[in-house]
C-alpha atoms as a PDB file:
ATOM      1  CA  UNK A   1       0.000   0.000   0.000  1.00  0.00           C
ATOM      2  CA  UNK A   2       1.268   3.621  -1.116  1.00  0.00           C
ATOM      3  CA  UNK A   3       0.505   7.196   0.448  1.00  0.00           C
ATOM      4  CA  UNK A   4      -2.647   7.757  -1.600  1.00  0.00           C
ATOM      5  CA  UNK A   5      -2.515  11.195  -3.318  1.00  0.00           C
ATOM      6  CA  UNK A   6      -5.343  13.279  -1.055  1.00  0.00           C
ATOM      7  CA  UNK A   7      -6.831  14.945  -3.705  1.00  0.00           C
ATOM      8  CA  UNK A   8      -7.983  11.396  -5.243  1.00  0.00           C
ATOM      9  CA  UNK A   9     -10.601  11.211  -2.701  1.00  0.00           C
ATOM     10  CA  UNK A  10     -12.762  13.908  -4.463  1.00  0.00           C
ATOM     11  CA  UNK A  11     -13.121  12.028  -7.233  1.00  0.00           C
ATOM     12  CA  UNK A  12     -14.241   8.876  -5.300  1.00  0.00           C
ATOM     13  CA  UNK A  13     -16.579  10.832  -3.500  1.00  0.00           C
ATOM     14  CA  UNK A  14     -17.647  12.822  -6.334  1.00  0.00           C
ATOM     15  CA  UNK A  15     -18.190   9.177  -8.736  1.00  0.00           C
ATOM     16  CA  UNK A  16     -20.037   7.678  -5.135  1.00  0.00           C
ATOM     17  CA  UNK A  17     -22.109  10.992  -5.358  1.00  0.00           C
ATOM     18  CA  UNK A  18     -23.008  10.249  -9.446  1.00  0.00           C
ATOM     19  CA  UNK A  19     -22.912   6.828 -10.199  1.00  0.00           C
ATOM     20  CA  UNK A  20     -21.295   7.517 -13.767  1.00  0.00           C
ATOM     21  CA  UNK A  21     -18.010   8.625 -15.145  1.00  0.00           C
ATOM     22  CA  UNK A  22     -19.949  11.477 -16.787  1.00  0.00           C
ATOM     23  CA  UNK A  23     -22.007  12.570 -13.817  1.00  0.00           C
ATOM     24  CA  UNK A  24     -18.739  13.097 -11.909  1.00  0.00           C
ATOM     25  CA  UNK A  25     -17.098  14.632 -14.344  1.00  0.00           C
ATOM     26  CA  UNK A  26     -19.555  17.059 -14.701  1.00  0.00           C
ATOM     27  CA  UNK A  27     -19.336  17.565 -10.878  1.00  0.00           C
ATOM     28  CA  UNK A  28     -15.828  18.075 -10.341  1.00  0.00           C
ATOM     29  CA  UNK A  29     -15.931  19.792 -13.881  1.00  0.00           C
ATOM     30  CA  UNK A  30     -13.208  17.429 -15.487  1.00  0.00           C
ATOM     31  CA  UNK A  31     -13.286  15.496 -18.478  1.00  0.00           C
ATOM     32  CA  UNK A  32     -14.288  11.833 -17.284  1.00  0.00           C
ATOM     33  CA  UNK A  33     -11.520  10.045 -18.695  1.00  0.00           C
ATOM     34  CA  UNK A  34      -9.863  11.855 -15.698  1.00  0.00           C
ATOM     35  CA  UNK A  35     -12.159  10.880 -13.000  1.00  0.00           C
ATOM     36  CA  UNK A  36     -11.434   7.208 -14.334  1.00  0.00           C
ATOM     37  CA  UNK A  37      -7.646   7.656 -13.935  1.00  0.00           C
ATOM     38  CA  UNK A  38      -7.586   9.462 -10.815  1.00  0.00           C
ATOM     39  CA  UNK A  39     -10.147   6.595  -9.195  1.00  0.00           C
ATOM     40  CA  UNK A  40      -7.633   4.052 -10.810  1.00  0.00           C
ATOM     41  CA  UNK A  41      -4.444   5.745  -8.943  1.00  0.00           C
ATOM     42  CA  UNK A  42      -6.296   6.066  -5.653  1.00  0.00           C
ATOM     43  CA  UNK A  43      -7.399   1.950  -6.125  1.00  0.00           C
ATOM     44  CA  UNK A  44      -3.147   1.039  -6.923  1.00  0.00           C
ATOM     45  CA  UNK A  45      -1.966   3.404  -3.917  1.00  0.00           C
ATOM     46  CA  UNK A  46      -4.823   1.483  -1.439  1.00  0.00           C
ATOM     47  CA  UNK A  47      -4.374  -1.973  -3.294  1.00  0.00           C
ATOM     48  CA  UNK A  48      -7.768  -2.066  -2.588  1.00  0.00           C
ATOM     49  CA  UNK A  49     -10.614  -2.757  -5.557  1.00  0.00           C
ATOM     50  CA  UNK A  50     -13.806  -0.029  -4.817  1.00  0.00           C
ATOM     51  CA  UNK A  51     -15.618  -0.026  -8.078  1.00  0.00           C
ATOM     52  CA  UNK A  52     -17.422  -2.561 -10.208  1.00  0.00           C
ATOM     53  CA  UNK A  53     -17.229  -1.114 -14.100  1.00  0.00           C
ATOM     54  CA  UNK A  54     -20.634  -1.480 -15.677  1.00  0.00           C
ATOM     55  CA  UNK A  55     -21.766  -0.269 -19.156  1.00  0.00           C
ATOM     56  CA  UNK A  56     -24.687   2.172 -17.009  1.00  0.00           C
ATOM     57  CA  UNK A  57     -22.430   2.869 -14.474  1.00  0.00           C
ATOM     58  CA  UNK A  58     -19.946   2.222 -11.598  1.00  0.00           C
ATOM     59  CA  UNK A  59     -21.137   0.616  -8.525  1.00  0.00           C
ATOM     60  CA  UNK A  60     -18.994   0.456  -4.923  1.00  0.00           C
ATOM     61  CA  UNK A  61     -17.800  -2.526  -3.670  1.00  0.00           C
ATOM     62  CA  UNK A  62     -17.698  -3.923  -0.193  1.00  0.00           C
ATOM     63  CA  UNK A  63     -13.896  -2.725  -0.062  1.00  0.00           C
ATOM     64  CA  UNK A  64     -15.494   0.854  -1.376  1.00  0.00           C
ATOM     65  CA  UNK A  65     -18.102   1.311   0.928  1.00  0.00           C
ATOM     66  CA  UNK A  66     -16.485   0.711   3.915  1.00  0.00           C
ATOM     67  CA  UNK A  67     -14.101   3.388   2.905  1.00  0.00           C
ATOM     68  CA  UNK A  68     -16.736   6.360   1.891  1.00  0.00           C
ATOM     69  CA  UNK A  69     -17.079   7.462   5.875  1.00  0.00           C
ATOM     70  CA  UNK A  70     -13.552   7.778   6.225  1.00  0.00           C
ATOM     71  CA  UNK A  71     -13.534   9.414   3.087  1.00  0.00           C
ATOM     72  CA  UNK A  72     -16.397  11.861   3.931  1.00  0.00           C
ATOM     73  CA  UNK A  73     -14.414  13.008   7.090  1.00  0.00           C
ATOM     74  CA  UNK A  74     -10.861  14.002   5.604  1.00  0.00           C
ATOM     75  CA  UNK A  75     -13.432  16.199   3.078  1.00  0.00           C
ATOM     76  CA  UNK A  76     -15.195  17.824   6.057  1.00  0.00           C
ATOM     77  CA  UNK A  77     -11.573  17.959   7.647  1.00  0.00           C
ATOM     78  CA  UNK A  78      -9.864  19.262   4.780  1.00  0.00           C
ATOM     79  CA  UNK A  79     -13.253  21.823   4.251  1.00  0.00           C
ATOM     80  CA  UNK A  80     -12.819  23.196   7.945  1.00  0.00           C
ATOM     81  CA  UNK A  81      -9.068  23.902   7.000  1.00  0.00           C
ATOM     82  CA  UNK A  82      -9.620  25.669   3.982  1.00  0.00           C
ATOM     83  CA  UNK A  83     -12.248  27.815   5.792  1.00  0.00           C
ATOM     84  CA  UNK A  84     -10.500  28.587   8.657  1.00  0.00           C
ATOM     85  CA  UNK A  85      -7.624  29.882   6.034  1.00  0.00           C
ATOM     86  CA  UNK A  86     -10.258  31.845   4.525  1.00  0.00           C
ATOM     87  CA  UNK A  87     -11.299  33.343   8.381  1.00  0.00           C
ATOM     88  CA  UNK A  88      -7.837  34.657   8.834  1.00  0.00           C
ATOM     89  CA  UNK A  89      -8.014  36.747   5.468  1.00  0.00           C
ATOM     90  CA  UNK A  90     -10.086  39.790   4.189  1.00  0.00           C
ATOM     91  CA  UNK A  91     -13.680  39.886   3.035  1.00  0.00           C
ATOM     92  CA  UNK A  92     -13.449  38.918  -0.672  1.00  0.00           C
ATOM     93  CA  UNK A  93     -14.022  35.662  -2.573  1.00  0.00           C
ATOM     94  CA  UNK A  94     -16.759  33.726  -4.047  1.00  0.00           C
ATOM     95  CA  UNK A  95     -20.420  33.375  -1.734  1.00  0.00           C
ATOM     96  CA  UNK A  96     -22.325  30.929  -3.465  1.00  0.00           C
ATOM     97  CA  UNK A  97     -25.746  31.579  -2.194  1.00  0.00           C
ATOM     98  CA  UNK A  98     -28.494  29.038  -3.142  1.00  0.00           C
ATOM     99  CA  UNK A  99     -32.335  30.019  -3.408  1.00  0.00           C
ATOM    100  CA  UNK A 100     -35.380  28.412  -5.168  1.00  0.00           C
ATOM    101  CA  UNK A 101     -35.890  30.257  -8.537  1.00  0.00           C
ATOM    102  CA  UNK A 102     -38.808  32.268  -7.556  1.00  0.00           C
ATOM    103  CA  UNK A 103     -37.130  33.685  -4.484  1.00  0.00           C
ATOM    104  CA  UNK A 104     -33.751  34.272  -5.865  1.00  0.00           C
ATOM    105  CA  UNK A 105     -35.430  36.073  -9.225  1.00  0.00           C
ATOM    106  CA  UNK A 106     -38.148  37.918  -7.360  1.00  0.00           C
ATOM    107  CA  UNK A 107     -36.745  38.705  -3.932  1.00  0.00           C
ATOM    108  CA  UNK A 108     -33.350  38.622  -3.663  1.00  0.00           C
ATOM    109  CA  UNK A 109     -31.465  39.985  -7.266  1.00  0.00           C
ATOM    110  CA  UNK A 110     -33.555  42.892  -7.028  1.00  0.00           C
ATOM    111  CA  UNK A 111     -31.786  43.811  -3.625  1.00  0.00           C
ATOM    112  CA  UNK A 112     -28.622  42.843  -4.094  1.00  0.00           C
ATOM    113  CA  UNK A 113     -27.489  46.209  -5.158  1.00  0.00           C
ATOM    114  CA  UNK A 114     -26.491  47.582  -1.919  1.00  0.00           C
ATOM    115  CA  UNK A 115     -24.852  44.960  -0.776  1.00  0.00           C
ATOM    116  CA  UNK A 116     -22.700  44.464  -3.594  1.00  0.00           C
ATOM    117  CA  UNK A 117     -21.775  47.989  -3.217  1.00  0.00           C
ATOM    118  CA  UNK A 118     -20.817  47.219   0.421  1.00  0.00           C
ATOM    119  CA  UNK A 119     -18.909  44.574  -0.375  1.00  0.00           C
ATOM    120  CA  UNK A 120     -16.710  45.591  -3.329  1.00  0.00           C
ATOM    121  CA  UNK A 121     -14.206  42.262  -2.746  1.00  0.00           C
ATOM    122  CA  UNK A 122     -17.316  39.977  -2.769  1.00  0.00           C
ATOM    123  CA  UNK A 123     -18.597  38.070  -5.796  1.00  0.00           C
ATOM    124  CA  UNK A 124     -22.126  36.281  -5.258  1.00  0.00           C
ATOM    125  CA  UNK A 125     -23.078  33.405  -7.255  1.00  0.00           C
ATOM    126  CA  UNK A 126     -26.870  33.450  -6.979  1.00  0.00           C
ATOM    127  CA  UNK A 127     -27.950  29.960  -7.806  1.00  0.00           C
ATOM    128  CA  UNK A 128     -31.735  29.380  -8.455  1.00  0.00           C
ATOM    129  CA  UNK A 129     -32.227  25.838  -7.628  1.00  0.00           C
ATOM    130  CA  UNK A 130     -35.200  23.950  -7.540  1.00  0.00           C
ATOM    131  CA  UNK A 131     -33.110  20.932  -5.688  1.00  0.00           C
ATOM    132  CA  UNK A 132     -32.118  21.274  -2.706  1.00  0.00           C
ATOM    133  CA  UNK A 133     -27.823  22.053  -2.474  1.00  0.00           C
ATOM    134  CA  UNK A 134     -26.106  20.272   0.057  1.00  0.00           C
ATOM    135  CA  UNK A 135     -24.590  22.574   2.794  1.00  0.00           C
ATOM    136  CA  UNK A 136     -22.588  18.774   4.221  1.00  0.00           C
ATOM    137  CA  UNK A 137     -21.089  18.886   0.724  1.00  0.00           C
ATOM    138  CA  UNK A 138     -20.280  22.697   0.073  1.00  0.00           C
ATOM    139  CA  UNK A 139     -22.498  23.116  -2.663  1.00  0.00           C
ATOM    140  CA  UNK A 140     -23.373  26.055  -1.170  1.00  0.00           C
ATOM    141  CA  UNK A 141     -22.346  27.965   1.554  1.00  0.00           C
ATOM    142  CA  UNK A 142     -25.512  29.537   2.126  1.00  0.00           C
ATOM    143  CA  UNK A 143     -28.974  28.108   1.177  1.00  0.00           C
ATOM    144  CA  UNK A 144     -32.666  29.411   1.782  1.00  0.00           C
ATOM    145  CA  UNK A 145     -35.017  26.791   2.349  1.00  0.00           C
ATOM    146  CA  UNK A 146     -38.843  26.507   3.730  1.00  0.00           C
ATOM    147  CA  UNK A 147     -38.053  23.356   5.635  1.00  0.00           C
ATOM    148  CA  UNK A 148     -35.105  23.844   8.648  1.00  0.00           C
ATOM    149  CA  UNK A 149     -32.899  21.249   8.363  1.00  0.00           C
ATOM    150  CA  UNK A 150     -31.835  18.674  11.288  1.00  0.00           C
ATOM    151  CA  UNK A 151     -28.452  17.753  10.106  1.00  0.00           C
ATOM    152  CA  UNK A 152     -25.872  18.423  12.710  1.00  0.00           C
ATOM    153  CA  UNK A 153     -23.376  20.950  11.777  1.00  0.00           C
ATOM    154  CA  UNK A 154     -26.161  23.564  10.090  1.00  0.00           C
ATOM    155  CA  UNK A 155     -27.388  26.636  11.340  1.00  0.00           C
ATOM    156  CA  UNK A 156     -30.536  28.091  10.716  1.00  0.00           C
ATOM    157  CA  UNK A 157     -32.245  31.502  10.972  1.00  0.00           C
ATOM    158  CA  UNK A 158     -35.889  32.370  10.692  1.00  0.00           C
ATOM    159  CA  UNK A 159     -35.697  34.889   7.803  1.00  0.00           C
ATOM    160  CA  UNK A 160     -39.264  35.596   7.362  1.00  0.00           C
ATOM    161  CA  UNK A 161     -42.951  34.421   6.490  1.00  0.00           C
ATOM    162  CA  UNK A 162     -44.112  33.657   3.057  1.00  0.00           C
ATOM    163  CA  UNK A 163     -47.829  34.068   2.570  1.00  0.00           C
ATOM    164  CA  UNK A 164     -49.931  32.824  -0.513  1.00  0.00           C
ATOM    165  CA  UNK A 165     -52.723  34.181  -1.941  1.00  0.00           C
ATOM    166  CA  UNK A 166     -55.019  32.673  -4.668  1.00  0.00           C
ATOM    167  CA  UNK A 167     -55.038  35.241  -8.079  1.00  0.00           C
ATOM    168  CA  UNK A 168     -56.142  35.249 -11.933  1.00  0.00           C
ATOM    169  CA  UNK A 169     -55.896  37.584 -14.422  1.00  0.00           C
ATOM    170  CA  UNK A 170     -58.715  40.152 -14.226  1.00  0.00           C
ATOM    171  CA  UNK A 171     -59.824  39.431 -17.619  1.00  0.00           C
ATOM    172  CA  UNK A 172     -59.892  35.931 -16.752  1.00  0.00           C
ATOM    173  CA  UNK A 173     -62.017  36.536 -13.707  1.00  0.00           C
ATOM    174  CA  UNK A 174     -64.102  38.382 -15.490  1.00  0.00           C
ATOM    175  CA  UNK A 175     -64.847  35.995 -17.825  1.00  0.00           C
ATOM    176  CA  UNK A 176     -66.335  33.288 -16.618  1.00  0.00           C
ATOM    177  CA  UNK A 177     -68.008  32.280 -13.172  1.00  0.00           C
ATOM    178  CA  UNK A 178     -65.647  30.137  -9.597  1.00  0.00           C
ATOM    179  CA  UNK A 179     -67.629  26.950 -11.194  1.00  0.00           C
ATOM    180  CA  UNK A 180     -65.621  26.855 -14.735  1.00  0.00           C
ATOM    181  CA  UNK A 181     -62.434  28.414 -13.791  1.00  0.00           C
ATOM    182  CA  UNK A 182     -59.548  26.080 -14.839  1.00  0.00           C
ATOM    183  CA  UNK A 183     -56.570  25.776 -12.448  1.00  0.00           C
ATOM    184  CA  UNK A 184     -52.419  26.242 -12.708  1.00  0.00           C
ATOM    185  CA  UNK A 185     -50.396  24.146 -10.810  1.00  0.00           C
ATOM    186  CA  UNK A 186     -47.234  22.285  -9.522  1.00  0.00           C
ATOM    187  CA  UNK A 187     -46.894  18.880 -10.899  1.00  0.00           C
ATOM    188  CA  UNK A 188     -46.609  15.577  -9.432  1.00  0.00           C
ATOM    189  CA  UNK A 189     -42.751  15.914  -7.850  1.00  0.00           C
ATOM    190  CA  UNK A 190     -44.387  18.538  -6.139  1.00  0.00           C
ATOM    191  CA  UNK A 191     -48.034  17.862  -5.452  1.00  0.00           C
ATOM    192  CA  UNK A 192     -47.308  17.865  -1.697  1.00  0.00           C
ATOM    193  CA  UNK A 193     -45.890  21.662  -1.328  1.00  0.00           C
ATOM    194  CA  UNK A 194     -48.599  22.785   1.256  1.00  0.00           C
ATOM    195  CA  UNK A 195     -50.150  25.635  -0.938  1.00  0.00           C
ATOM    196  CA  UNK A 196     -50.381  22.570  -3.673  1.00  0.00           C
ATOM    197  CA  UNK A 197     -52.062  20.486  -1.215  1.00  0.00           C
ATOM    198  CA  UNK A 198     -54.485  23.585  -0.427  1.00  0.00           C
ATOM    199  CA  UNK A 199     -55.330  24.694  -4.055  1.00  0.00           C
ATOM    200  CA  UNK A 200     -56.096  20.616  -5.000  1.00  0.00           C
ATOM    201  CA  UNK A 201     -58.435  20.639  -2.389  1.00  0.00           C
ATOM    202  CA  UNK A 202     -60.191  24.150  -3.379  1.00  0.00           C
ATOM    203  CA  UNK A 203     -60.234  22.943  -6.948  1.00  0.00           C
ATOM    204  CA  UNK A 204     -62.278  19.598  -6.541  1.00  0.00           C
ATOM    205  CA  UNK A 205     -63.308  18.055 -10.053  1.00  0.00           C
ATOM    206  CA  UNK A 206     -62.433  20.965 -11.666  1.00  0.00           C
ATOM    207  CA  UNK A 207     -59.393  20.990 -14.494  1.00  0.00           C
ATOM    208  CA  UNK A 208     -56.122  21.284 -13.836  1.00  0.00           C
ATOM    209  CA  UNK A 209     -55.293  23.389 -17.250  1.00  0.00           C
ATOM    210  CA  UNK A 210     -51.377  23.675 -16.794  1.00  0.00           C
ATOM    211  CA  UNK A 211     -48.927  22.067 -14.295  1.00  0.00           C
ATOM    212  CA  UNK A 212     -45.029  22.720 -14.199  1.00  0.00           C
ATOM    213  CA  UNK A 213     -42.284  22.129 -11.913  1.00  0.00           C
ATOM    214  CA  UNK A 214     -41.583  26.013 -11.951  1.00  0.00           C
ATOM    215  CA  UNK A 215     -43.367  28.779 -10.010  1.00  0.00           C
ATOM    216  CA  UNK A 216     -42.205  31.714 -12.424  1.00  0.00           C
ATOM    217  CA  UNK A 217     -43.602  29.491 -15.403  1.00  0.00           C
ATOM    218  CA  UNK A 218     -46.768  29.059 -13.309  1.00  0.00           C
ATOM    219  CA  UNK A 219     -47.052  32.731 -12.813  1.00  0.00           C
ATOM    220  CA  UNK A 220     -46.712  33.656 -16.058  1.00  0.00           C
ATOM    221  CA  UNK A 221     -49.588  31.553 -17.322  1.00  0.00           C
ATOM    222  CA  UNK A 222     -51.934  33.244 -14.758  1.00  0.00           C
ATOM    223  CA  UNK A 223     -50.393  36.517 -16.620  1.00  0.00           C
ATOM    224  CA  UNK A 224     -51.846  35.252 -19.867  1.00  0.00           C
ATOM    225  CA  UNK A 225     -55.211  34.221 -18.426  1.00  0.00           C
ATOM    226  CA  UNK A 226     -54.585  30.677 -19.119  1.00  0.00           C
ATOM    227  CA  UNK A 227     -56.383  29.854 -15.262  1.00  0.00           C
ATOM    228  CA  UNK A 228     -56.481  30.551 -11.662  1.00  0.00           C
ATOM    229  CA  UNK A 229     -53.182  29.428  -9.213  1.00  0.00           C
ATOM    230  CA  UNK A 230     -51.976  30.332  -5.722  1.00  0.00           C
ATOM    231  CA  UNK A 231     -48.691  32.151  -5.637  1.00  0.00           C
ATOM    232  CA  UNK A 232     -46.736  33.739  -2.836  1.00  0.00           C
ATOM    233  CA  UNK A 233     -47.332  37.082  -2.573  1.00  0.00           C
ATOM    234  CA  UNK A 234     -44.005  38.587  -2.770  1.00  0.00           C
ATOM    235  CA  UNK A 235     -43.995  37.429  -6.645  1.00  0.00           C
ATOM    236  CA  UNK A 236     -47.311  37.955  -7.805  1.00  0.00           C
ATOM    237  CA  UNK A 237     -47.747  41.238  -6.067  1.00  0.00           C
ATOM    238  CA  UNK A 238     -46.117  42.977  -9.409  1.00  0.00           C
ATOM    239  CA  UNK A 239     -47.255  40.831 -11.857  1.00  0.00           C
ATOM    240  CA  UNK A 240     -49.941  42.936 -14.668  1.00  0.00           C
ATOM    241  CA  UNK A 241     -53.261  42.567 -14.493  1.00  0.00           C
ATOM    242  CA  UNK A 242     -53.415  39.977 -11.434  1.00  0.00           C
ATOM    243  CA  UNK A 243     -55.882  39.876  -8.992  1.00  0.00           C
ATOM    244  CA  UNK A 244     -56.283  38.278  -5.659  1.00  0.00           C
ATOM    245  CA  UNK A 245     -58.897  36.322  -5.109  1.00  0.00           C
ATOM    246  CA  UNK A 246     -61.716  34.103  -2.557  1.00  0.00           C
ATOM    247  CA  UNK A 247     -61.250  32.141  -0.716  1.00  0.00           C
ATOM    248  CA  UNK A 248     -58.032  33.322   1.406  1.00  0.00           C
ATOM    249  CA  UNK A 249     -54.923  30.459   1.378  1.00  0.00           C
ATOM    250  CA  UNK A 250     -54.200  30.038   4.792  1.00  0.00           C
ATOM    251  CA  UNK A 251     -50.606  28.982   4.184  1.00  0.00           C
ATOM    252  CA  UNK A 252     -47.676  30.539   5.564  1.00  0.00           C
ATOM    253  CA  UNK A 253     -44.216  29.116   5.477  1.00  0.00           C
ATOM    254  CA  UNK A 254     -41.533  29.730   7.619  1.00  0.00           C
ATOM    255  CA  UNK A 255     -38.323  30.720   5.119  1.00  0.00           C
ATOM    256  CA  UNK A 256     -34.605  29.884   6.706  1.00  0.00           C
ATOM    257  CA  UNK A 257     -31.129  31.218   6.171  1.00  0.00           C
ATOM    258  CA  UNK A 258     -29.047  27.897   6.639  1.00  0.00           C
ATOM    259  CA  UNK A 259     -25.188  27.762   6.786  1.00  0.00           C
ATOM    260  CA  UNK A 260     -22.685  24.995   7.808  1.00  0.00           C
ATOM    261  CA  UNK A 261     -21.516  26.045  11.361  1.00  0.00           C
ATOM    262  CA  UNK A 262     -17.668  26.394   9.735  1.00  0.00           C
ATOM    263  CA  UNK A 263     -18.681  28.189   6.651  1.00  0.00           C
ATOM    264  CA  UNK A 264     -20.552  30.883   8.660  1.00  0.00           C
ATOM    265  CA  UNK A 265     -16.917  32.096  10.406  1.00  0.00           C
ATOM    266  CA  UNK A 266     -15.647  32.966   7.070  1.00  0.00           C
ATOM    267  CA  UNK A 267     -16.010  37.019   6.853  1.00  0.00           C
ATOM    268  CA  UNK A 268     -17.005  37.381   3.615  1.00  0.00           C
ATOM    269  CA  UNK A 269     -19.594  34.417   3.919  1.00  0.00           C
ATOM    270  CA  UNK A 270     -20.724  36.216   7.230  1.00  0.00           C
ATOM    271  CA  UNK A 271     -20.714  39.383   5.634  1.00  0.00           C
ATOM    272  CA  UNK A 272     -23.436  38.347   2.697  1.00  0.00           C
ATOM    273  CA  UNK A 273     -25.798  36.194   5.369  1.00  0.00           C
ATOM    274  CA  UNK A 274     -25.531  39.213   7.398  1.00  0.00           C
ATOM    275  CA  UNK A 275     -26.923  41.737   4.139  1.00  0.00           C
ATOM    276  CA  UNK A 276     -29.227  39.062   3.622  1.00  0.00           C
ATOM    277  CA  UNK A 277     -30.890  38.641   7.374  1.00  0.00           C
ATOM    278  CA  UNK A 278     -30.958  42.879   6.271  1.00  0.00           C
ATOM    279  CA  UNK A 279     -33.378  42.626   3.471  1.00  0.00           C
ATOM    280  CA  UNK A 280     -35.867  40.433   5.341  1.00  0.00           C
ATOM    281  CA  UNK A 281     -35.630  42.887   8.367  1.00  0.00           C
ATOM    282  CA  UNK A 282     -36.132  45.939   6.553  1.00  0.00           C
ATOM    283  CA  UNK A 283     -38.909  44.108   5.078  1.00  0.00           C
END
C-alpha cells in the first residue's frame, strides 16, 4: 500500500455521489476520462478494488463502501481547514448563495445592489435551484429553504414568512363564473408543497389546465389568463393585471437562512448572510 494522493478522494466521493463517469465529471468539472484515472491511482496506492465497471455505471464494492465514511471526514476535515484559512483573510471571494428560482429572481437579485456595493471584494453566485444544495457537501455555503434542516453541523435563521394568496388575471375573472375556472399548478414531484395540497383541495373536479415544476412558469400563465393558481405574494404582487382572489390560502411558510456552522466564520460568507438577514428585516 502507497501514500494515496489526497486529492484522489474527491473524485471517489464525487463518482459515489453520481454513479457515472460522466455525472462526476460534470461535478468536479473534469473530463471523465480523468475521473477514471484518478479513481484508478487512488485503487493502486490502497491496493484495494472499490468499483465494479458497468456499461450504465460504476457501482462500490464492499472494499469501497467501507471506505466512503472515512472518506467523507478528511473532506469535512480538509473543508474546515480551507475555511478557517479563509477566516484569517479579508472579506473577498466567491459566496455561493443558493435560493429556489422564484425567491432568488423575485426577492433577492432585485436587492442585491447595496450589498454588492458594500462589499466591493465579494462576488455572489446566486444559484436558483429547484433541488435542494447540500450545505454537508459545500455546494453552497448559504442556502434558503422553507423546511429547517436537522443535520448536525447547520445553522438556521428564521428569515421571514411567506404568505400565498389565490389570483387570476382580471380578464380571466371576469370571464367566466368560480364553477368553470380552470386551475395552474405544480406537478406531481411537487403535489405535496402545502399551498399545492391547499389549491387541490379548493379545486375539486375541476381541471387542472397547466402544471409545471416552476413557479415563475406558473405565474406567467396566470399573466396570460390561461387559469387561476396560488402564488406567494411577494412574486405575484407585481405581476400585470393579477388579482387576488376568494377564498383566502391560509398557508404561511416559515423561510430559513441555513449555513454549515464552519462556513458561517468565514467574513465574507458572514458578511453576505448578514446583508441578507438585512433585506428580510427591513422588510
Amino acid at each position: 500500500m502507497q501514500n494515496p494522493d489526497w486529492d484522489d478522494l474527491r473524485f471517489f466521493l464525487a463518482l459515489c455521489d453520481a454513479g457515472t463517469l460522466s455525472g462526476a465529471a460534470r461535478a468536479t468539472g473534469v473530463e471523465h476520462t480523468t475521473v477514471a484515472r484518478r479513481v484508478d491511482a487512488l485503487e493502486t496506492a490502497l491496493g484495494a478494488h472499490l468499483f465494479d465497471r458497468f456499461p450504465k455505471g460504476w457501482s462500490l464494492t464492499a472494499a469501497g463502501t467501507a471506505l466512503v465514511p472515512y472518506a467523507r471526514t478528511l473532506e469535512d476535515g480538509m473543508h474546515a481547514l480551507l475555511n478557517a484559512a479563509r477566516g484569517a483573510s479579508e472579506v473577498a471571494g466567491v459566496v455561493r448563495v443558493s435560493a429556489p428560482p422564484a425567491l432568488a429572481a423575485c426577492l433577492l437579485a432585485p436587492r442585491l445592489r447595496g450589498p454588492l456595493a458594500r462589499l466591493p471584494g465579494v462576488e455572489i453566485d446566486l444559484r436558483a435551484e429547484a433541488r435542494t444544495s447540500d450545505l454537508m457537501r459545500r455546494q453552497a455555503d448559504i442556502a434558503l429553504r422553507f423546511a429547517r434542516p436537522t443535520s448536525p453541523g447547520l445553522v438556521a435563521k428564521l428569515l421571514t414568512h411567506v404568505d400565498y394568496a389565490l389570483y387570476a388575471h382580471v380578464d380571466y375573472v371576469a370571464s367566466r363564473a368560480p364553477a368553470h375556472w380552470e386551475f395552474l399548478g405544480y406537478d406531481e414531484l411537487q403535489r405535496d408543497a402545502p399551498q399545492q395540497e391547499w389549491l387541490d383541495k379548493l379545486r375539486g373536479a375541476r381541471r387542472h389546465a397547466l402544471r409545471s415544476n416552476d413557479l415563475l412558469t406558473l405565474l406567467q400563465a396566470a399573466v396570460a389568463g390561461c387559469g387561476v393558481g396560488v402564488f406567494p405574494r411577494y412574486a405575484a404582487a407585481g405581476a400585470p393585471g393579477l388579482v387576488v382572489l376568494a377564498p383566502p390560502c391560509p398557508v404561511r411558510r416559515k423561510l430559513w437562512l441555513v449555513m454549515h456552522d464552519d462556513v458561517r466564520r468565514s467574513p465574507h460568507v458572514r458578511a453576505v448572510a448578514d446583508e441578507i438577514i438585512a433585506m428580510f428585516e427591513q422588510e
